[in-house]
C-alpha atoms as a PDB file:
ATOM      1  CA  UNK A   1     -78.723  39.169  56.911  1.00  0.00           C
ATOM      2  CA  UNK A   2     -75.663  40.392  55.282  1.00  0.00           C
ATOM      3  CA  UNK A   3     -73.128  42.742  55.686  1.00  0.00           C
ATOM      4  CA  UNK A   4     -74.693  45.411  52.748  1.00  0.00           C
ATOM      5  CA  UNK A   5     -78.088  44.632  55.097  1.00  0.00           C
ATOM      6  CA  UNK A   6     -76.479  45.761  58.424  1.00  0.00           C
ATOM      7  CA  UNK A   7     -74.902  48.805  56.117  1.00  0.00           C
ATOM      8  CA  UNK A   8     -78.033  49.715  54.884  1.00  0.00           C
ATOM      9  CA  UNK A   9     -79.286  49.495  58.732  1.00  0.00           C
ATOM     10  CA  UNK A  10     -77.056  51.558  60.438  1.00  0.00           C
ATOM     11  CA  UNK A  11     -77.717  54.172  57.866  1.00  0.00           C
ATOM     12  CA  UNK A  12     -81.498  54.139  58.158  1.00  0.00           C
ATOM     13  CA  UNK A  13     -81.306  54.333  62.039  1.00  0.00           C
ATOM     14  CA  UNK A  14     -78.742  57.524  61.702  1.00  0.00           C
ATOM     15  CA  UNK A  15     -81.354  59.119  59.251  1.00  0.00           C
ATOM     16  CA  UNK A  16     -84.383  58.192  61.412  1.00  0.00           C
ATOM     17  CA  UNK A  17     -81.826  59.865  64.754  1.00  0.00           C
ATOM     18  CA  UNK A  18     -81.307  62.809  62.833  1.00  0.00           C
ATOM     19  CA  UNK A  19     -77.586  62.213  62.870  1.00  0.00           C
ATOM     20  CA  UNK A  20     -75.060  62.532  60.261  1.00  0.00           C
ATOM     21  CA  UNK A  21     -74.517  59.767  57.476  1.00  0.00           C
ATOM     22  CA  UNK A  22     -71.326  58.129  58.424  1.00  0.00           C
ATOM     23  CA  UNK A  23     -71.863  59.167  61.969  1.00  0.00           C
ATOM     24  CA  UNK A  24     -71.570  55.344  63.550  1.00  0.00           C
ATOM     25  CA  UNK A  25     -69.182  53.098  63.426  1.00  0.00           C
ATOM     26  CA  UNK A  26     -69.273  49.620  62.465  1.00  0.00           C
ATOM     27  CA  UNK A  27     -67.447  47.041  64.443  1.00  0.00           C
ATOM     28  CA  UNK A  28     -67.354  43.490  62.838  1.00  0.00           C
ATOM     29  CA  UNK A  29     -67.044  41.490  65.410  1.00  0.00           C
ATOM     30  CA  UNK A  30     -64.632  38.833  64.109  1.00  0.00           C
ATOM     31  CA  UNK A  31     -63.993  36.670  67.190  1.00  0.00           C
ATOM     32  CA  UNK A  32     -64.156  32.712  66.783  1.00  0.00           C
ATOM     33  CA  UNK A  33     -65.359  33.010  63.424  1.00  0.00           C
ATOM     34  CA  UNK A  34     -63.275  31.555  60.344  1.00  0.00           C
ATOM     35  CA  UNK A  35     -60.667  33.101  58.056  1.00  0.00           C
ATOM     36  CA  UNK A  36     -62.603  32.984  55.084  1.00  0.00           C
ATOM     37  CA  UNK A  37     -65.538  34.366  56.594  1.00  0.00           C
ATOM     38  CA  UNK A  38     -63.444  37.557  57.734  1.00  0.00           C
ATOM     39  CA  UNK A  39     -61.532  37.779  54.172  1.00  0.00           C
ATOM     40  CA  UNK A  40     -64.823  38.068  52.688  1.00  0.00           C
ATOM     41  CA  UNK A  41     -66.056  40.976  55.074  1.00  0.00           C
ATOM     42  CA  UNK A  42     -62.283  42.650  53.943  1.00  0.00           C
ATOM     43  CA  UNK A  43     -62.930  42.079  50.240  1.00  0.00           C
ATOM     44  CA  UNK A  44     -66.037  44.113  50.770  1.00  0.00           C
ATOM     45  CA  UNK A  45     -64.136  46.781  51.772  1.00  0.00           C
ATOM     46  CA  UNK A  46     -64.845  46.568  55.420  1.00  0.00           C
ATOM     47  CA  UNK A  47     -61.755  47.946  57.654  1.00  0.00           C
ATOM     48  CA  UNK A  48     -63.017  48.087  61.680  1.00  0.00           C
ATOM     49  CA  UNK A  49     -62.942  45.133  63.838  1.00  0.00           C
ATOM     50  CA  UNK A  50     -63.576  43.393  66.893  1.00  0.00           C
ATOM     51  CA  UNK A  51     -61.604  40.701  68.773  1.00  0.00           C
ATOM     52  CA  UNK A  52     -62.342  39.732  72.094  1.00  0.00           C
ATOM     53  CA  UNK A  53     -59.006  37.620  73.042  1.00  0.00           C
ATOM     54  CA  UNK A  54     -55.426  39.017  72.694  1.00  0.00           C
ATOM     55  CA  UNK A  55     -54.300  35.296  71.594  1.00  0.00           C
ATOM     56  CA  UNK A  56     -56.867  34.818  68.898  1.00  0.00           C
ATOM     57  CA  UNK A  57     -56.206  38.719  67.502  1.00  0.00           C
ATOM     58  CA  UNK A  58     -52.414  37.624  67.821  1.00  0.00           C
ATOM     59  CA  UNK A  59     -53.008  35.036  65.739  1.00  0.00           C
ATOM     60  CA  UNK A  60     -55.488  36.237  62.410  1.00  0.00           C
ATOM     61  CA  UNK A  61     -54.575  39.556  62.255  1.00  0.00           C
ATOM     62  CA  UNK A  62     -50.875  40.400  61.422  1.00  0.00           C
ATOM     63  CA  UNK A  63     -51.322  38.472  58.150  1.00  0.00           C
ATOM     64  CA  UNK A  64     -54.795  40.161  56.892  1.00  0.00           C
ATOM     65  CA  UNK A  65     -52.922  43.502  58.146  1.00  0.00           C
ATOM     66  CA  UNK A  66     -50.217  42.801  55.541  1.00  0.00           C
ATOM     67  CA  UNK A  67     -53.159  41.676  52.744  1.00  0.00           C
ATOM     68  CA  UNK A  68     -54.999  44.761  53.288  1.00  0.00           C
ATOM     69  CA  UNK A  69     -54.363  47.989  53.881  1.00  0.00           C
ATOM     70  CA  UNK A  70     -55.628  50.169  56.350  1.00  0.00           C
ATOM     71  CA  UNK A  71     -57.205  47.603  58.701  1.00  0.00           C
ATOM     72  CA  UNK A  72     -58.244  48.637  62.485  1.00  0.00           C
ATOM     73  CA  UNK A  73     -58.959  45.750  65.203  1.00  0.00           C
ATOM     74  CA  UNK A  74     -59.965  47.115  68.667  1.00  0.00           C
ATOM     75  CA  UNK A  75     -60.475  44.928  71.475  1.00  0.00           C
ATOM     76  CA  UNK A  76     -63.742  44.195  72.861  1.00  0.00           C
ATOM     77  CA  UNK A  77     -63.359  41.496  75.689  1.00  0.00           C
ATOM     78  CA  UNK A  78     -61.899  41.389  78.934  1.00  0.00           C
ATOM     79  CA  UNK A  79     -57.878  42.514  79.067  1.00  0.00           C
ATOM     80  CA  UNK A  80     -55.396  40.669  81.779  1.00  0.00           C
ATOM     81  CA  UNK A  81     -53.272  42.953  83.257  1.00  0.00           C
ATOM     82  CA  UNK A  82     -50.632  40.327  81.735  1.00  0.00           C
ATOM     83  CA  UNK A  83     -51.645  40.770  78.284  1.00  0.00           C
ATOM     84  CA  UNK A  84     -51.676  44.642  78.146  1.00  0.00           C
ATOM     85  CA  UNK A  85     -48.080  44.668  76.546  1.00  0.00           C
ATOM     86  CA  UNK A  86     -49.195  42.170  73.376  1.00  0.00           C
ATOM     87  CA  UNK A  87     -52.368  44.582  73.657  1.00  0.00           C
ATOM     88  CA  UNK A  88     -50.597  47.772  72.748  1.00  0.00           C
ATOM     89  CA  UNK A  89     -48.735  46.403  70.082  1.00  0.00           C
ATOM     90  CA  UNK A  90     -52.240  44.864  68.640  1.00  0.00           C
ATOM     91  CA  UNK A  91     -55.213  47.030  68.718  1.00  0.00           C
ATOM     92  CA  UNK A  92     -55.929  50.520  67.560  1.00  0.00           C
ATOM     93  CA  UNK A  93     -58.475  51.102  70.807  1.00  0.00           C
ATOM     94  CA  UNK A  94     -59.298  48.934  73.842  1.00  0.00           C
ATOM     95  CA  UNK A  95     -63.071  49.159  74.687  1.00  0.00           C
ATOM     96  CA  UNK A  96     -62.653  47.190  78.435  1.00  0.00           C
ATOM     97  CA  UNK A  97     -60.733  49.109  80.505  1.00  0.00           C
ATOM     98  CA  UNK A  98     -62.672  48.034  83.316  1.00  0.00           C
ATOM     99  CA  UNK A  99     -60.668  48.371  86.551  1.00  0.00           C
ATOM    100  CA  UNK A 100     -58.103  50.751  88.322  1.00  0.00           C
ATOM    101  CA  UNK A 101     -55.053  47.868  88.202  1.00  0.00           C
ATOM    102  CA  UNK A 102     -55.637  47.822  84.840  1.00  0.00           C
ATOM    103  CA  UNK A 103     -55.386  51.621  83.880  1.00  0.00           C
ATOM    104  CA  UNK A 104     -52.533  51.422  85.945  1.00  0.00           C
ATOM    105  CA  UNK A 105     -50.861  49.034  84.106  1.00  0.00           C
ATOM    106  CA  UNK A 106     -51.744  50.419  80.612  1.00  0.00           C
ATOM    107  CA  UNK A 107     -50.299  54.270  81.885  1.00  0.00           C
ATOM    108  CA  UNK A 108     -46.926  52.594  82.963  1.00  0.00           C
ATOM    109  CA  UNK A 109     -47.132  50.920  79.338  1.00  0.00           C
ATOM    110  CA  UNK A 110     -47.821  53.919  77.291  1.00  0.00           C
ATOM    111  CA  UNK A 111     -44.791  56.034  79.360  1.00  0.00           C
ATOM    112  CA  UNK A 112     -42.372  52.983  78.437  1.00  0.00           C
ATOM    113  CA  UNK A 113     -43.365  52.607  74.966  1.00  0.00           C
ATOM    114  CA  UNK A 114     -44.770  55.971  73.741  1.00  0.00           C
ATOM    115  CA  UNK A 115     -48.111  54.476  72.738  1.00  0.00           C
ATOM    116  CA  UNK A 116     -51.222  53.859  73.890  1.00  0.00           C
ATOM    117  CA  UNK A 117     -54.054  52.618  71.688  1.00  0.00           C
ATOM    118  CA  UNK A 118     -57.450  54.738  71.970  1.00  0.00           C
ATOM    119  CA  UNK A 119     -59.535  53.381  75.473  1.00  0.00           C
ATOM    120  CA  UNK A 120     -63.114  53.387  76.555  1.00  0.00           C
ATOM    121  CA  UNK A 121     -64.229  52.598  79.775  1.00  0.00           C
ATOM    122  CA  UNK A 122     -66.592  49.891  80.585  1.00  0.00           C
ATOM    123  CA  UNK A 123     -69.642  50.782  82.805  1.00  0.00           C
ATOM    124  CA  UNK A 124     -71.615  48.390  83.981  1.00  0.00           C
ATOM    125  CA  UNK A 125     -74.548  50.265  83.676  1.00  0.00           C
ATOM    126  CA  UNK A 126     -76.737  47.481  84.881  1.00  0.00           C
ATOM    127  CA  UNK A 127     -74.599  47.023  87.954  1.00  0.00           C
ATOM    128  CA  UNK A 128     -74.471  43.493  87.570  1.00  0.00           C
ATOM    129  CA  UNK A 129     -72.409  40.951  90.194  1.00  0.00           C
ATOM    130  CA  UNK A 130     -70.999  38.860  87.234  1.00  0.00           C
ATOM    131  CA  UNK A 131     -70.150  41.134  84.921  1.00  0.00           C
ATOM    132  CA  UNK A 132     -66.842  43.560  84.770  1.00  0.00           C
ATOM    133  CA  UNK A 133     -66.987  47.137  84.565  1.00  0.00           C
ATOM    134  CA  UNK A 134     -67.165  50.167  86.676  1.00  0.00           C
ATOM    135  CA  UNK A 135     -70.296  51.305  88.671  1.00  0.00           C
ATOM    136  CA  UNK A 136     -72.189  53.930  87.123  1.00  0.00           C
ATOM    137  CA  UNK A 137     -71.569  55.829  90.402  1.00  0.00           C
ATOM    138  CA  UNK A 138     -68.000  55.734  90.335  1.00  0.00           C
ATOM    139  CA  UNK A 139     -67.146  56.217  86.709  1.00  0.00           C
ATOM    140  CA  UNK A 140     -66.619  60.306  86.898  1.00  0.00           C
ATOM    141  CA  UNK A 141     -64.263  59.181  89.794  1.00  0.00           C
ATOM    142  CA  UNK A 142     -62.471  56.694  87.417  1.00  0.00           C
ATOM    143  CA  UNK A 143     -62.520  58.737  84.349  1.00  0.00           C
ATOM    144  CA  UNK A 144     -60.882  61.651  85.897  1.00  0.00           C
ATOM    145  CA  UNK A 145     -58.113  59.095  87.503  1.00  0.00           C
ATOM    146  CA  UNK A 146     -57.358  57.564  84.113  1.00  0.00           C
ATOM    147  CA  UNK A 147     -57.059  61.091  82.546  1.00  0.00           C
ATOM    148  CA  UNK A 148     -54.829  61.836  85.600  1.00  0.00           C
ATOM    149  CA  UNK A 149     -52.868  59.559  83.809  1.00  0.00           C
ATOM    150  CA  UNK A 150     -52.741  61.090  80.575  1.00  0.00           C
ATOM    151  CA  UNK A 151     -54.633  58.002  79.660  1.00  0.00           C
ATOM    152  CA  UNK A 152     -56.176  58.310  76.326  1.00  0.00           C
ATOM    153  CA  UNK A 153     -60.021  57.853  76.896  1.00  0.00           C
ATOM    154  CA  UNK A 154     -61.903  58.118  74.248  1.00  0.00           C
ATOM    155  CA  UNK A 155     -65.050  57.268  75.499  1.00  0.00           C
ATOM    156  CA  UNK A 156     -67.121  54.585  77.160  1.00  0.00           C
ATOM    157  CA  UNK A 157     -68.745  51.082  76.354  1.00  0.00           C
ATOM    158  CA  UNK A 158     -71.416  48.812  78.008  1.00  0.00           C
ATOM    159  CA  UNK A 159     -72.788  45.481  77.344  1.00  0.00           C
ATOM    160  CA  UNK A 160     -76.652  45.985  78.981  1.00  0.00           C
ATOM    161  CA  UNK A 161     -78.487  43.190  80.775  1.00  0.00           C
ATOM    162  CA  UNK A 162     -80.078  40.956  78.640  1.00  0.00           C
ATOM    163  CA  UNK A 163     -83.418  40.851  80.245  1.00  0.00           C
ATOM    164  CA  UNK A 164     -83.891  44.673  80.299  1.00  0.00           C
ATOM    165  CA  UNK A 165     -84.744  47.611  77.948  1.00  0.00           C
ATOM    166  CA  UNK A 166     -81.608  48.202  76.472  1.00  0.00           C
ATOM    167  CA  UNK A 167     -82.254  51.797  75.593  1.00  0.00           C
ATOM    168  CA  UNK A 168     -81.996  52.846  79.177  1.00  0.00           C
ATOM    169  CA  UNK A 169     -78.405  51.631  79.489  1.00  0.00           C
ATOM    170  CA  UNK A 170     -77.610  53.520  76.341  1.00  0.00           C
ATOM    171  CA  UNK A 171     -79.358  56.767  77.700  1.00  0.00           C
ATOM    172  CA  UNK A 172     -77.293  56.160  81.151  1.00  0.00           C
ATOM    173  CA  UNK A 173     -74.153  55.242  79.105  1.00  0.00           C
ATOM    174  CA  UNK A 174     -74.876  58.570  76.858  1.00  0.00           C
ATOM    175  CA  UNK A 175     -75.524  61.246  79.844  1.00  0.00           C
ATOM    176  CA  UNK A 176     -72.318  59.909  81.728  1.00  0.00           C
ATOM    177  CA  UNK A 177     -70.226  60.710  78.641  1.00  0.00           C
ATOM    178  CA  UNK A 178     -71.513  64.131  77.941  1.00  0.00           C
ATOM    179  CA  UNK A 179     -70.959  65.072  81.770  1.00  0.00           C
ATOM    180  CA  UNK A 180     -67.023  64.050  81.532  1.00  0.00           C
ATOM    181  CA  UNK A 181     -67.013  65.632  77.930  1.00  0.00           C
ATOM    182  CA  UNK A 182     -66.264  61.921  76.420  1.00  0.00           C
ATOM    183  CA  UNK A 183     -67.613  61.734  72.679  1.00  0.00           C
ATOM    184  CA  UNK A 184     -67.235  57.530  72.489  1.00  0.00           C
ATOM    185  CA  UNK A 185     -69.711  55.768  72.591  1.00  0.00           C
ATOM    186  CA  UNK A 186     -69.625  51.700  72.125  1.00  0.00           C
ATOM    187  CA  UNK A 187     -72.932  50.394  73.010  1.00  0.00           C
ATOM    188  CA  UNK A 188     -75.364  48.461  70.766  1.00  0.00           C
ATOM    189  CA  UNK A 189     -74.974  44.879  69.505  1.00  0.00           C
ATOM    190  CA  UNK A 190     -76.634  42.643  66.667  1.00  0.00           C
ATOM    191  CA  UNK A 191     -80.534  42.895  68.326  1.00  0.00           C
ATOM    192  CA  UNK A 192     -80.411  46.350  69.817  1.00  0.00           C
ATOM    193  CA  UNK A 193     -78.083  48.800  67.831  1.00  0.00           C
ATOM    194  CA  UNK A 194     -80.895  50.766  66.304  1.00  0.00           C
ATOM    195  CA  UNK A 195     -82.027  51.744  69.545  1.00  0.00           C
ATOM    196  CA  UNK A 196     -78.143  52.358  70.253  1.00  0.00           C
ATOM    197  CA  UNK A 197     -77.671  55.083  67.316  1.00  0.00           C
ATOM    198  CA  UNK A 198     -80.947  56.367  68.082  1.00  0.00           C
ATOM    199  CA  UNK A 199     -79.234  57.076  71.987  1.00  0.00           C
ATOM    200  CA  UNK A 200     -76.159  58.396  70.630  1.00  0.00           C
ATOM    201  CA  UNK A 201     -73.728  55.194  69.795  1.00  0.00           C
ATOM    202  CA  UNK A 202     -70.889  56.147  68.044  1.00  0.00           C
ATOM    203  CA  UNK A 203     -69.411  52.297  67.824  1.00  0.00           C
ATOM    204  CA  UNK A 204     -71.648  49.396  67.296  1.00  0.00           C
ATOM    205  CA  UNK A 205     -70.139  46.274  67.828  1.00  0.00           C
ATOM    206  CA  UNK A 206     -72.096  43.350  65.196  1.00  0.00           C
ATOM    207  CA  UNK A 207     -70.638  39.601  64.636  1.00  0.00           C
ATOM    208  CA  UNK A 208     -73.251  36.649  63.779  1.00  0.00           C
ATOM    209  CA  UNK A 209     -75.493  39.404  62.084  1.00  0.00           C
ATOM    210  CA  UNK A 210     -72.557  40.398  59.487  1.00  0.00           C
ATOM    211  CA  UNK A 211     -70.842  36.830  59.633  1.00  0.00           C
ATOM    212  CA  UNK A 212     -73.189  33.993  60.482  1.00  0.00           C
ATOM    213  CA  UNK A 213     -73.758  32.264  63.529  1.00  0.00           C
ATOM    214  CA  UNK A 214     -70.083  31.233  64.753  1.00  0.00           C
ATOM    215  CA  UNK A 215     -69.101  27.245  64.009  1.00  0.00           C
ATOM    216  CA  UNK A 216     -69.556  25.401  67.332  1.00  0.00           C
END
């Protein structure tokens, strides 16, 4: 699999949804995988990616920012309240806002500084003990605290369980957007984001697919 193979892909499921070309979003998912690998992904033209630690994004992405032009990185992992400043300054959109001390945090932030990257909010859809995100249940509640805020939410992500269909986390993801007028939608990884477009997914979020399984 390459990156002109996940291309090709994404544009084939939009087709087959009856979407728009160029409706989806690619995210390359560039965490823990090596510099080269990424410059190669750039010198294909590829601008959109995904980092799932503030340190590591810290790190790579200030010097292929000054390489390249017009280069996006939006966060994809979990965000500590104690990162949020470095987070600002990094990413173009957060996809984890995943708690009320966090949106808290990020609207005292965005008054102080006078920006605030794009945010989705993370549902866990599959309501899972171990994982972060909001209940599907509350997330009306939570969206319209957040826009309370004048928090930018753009729309909402989900990672589904990995031993169910994934298409009805995407359909659960999709109807809870339309109902709080939210257009985002990040939802879909390497092994399911066909099914993702097919439910709506504006942002797919592919790594080992586009880059090769990461080095241990």
């Amino acid at each position: 699999m390459s990156y002109d193979d996940i291309r090709a892909r994404i544009a084939a499921a939009e087709s087959a949804a009856g979407r728009p070309a160029g409706a989806v979003e690619l995210i390359a998912v560039s965490k823990l995988q090596p510099e080269s690998r990424v410059a190669d992904v750039l010198e294909a033209g590829h601008r959109l990616f995904g980092e799932n630690r503030v340190q590591e994004a810290a790190g790579k992405w200030p010097d292929f920012r000054a390489q390249f032009e017009g280069v996006a990185v939006h966060l994809l992992g979990p965000l500590q309240t104690n990162k949020a400043r470095q987070a600002l300054e990094l990413f173009e959109a957060i996809h984890s806002l995943d708690r009320p001390k966090l949106a808290g945090t990020l609207a005292r932030l965005a008054q102080e500084t006078g920006r605030c990257p794009d945010l989705f909010v993370q549902v866990n859809t599959g309501e899972e003990p171990q994982k972060a995100g909001i209940l599907p249940g509350e997330a009306d509640g939570f969206i319209a605290e957040c826009r309370g805020m004048d928090l930018p939410v753009r729309g909402l992500m989900c990672i589904p369980p990995v031993d169910e269909e994934p298409a009805l986390h995407f359909a659960l993801l999709a109807k809870i957007a339309a109902r709080n007028g939210l257009e985002g939608l990040s939802m879909g990884m390497s092994g399911d984001f066909e099914r993702a477009i097919a439910q709506g997914a504006t942002h797919v979020r592919v790594g080992s697919a586009i880059f090769g399984a990461r080095p241990s």
